[in-house]
Protein backbone atom coordinates (compact mmCIF):
# COMPACT_ATOMS: atom_id res chain seq x y z
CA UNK A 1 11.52 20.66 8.53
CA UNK A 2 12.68 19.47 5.45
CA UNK A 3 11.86 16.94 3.27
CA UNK A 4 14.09 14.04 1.52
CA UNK A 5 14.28 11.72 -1.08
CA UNK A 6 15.18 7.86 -0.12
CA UNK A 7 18.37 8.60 -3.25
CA UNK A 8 19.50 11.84 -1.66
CA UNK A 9 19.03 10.00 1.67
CA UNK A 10 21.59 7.05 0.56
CA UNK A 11 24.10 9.56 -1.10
CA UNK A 12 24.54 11.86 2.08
CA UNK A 13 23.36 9.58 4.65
CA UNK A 14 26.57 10.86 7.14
CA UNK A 15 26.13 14.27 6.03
CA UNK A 16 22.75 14.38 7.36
CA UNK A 17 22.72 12.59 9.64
CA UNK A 18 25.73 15.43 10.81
CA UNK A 19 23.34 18.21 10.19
CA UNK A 20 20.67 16.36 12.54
CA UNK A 21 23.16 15.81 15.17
CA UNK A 22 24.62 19.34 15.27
CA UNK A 23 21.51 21.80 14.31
CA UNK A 24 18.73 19.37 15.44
CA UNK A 25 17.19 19.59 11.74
CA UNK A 26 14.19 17.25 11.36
CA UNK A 27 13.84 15.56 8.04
CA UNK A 28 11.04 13.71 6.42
CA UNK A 29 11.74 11.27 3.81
CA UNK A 30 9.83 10.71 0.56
CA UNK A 31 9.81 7.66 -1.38
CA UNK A 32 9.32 7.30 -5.18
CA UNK A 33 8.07 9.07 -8.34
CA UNK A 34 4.74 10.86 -6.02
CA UNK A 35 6.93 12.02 -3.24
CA UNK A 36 5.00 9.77 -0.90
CA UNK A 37 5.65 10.69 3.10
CA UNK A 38 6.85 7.42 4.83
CA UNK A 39 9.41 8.32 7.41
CA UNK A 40 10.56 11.48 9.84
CA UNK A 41 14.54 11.04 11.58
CA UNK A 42 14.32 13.36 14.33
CA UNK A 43 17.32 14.07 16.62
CA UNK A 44 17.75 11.82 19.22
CA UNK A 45 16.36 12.19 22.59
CA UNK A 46 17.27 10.13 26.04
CA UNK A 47 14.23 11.81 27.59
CA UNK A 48 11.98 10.07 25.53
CA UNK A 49 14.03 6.69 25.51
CA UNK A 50 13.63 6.94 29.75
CA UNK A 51 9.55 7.68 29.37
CA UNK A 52 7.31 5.21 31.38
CA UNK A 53 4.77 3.02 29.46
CA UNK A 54 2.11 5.42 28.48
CA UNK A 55 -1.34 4.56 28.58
CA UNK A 56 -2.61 4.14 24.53
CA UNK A 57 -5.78 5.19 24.37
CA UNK A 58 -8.64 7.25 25.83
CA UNK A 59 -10.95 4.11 26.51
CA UNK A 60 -8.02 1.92 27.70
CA UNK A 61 -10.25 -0.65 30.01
CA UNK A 62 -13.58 -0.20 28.17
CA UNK A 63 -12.89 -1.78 24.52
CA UNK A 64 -10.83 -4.59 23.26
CA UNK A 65 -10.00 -6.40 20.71
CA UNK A 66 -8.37 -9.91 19.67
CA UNK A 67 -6.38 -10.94 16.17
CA UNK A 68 -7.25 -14.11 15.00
CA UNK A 69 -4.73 -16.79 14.32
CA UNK A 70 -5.78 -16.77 10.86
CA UNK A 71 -5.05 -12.77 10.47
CA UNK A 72 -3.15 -12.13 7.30
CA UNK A 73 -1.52 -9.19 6.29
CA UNK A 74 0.98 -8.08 3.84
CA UNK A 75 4.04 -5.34 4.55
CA UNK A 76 2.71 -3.25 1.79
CA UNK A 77 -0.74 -3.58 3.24
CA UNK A 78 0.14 -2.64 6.83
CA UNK A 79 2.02 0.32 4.47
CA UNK A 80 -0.63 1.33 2.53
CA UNK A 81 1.65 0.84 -0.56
C-alpha cells in the first residue's frame, strides 16, 4: 500500500485512479506539511456494496445513547484537525 499526497493526488488523479482500477493498488492519502493519514481509496467492490446491515457493536441491545439537540460540533473537530 502506498501512500499519497492530497498535490500528487490532484495532479494524477486519472492516472491513479487507472493504476487502482487495473492492479487493485490501495493508496492512502496524506494531507499537509506532517504527512497526516486522513483517507484510503481502495478498489471498488460490488460485494461489499450488496452486504446486509451489519450489526455495530458487541453490546448492540445493552447500551445506548442519545445526542442532544444542543450538540455542537465542528468538521475539524469530528476530524481531529
Amino acid at each position: 500500500m502506498d501512500s499519497i499526497g492530497v498535490g500528487e493526488l490532484k495532479s494524477d488523479f486519472s492516472n491513479i485512479l487507472r493504476e487502482i482500477q487495473e492492479s487493485g493498488k490501495k493508496y492512502i492519502i496524506e494531507y499537509g506539511k506532517r504527512h497526516k493519514k486522513v483517507a484510503m481509496i481502495i478498489p471498488y467492490d460490488k460485494k461489499l456494496e450488496e452486504q446486509e446491515n451489519r450489526t455495530f457493536g458487541l453490546l448492540q441491545g445493552i447500551g445506548s445513547f442519545k445526542l442532544h439537540d444542543d450538540f455542537v460540533m465542528s468538521d475539524e473537530e469530528l476530524l481531529g484537525l
